[in-house]
Protein backbone atom coordinates (compact mmCIF):
# COMPACT_ATOMS: atom_id res chain seq x y z
CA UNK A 1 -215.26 64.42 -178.36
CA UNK A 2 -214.47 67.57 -178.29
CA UNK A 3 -210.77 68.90 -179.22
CA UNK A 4 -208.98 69.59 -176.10
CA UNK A 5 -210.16 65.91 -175.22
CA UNK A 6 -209.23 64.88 -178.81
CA UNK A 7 -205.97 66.64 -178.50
CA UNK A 8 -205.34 64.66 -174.90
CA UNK A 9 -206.24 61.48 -176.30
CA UNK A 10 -203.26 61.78 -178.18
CA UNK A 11 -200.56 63.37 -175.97
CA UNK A 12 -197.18 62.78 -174.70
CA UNK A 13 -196.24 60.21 -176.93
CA UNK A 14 -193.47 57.19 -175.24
CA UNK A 15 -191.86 54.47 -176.30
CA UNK A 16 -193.30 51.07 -174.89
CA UNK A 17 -192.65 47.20 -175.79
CA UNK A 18 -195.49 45.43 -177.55
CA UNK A 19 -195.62 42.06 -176.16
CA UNK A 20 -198.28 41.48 -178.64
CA UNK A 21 -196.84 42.38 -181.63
CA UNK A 22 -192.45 41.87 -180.06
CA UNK A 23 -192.15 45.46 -181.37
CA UNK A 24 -190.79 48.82 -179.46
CA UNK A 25 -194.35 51.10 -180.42
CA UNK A 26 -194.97 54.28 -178.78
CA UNK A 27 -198.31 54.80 -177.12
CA UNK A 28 -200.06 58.24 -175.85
CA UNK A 29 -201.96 59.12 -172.56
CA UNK A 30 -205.13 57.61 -173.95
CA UNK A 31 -203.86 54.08 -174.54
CA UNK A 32 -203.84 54.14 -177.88
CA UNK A 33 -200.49 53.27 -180.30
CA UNK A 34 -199.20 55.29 -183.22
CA UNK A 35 -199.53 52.63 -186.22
CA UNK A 36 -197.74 54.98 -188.01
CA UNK A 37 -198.77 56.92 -191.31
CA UNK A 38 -201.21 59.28 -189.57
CA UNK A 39 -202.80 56.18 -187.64
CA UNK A 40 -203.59 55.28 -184.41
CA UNK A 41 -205.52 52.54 -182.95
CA UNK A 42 -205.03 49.75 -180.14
CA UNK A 43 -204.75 46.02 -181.36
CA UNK A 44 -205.71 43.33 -179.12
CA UNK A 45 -205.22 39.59 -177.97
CA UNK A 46 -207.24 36.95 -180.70
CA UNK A 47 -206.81 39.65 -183.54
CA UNK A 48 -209.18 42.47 -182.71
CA UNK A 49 -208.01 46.26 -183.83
CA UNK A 50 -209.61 49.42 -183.86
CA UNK A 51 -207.65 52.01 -186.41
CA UNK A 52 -208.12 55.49 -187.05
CA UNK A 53 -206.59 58.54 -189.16
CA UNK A 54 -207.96 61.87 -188.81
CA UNK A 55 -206.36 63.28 -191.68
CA UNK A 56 -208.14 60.83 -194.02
CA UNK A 57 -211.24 60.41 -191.93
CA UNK A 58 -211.76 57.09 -191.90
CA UNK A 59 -212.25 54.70 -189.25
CA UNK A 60 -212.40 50.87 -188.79
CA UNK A 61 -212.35 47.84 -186.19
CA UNK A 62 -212.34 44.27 -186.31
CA UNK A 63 -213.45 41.82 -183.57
CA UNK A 64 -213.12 38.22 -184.24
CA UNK A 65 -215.36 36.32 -182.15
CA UNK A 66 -213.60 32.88 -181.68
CA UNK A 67 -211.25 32.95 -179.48
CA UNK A 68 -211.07 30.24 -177.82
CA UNK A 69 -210.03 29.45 -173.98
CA UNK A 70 -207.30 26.97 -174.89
CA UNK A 71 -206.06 29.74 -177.44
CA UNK A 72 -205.85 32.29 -175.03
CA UNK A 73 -204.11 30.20 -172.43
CA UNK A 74 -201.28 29.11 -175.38
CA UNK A 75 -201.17 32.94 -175.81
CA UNK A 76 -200.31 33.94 -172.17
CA UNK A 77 -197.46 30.64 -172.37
CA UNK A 78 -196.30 31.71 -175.44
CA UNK A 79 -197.32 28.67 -177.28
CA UNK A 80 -198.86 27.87 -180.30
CA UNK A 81 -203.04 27.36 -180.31
């Protein structure tokens, strides 16, 4: 990616509702939240999460791979699995 793209990926920070997490987060143009501490990622429904900090260089993601249908209906009810 090159930096201008880099550099749009992360612009014009605003202040959003997770629904996933119940916390006020701020997300970018790109779609992606600051985590906070120099990171930034997305973090999805069933546990997945990609995280990322530039300054330290490091990268990582998690994708569970069970998620099952009756969990993500609870989810979308807000009820337990």
């Amino acid at each position: 990616m090159s930096q201008r793209g880099w550099d749009n990926f992360h612009a014009n920070p605003y202040e959003l509702y997770d629904y996933g997490q119940y916390i006020l987060t701020e997300f970018t143009d790109g779609g992606v939240a600051n985590m906070g501490d120099g990171y930034w990622g997305w973090e999805g429904l069933g546990g997945s999460l990609f995280q990322w900090n530039q300054d330290l260089g490091i990268s990582f993601s998690y994708v569970p791979s069970d998620l099952l249908p009756k969990c993500l209906a609870a989810a979308i009810h807000s009820q337990a699995c």
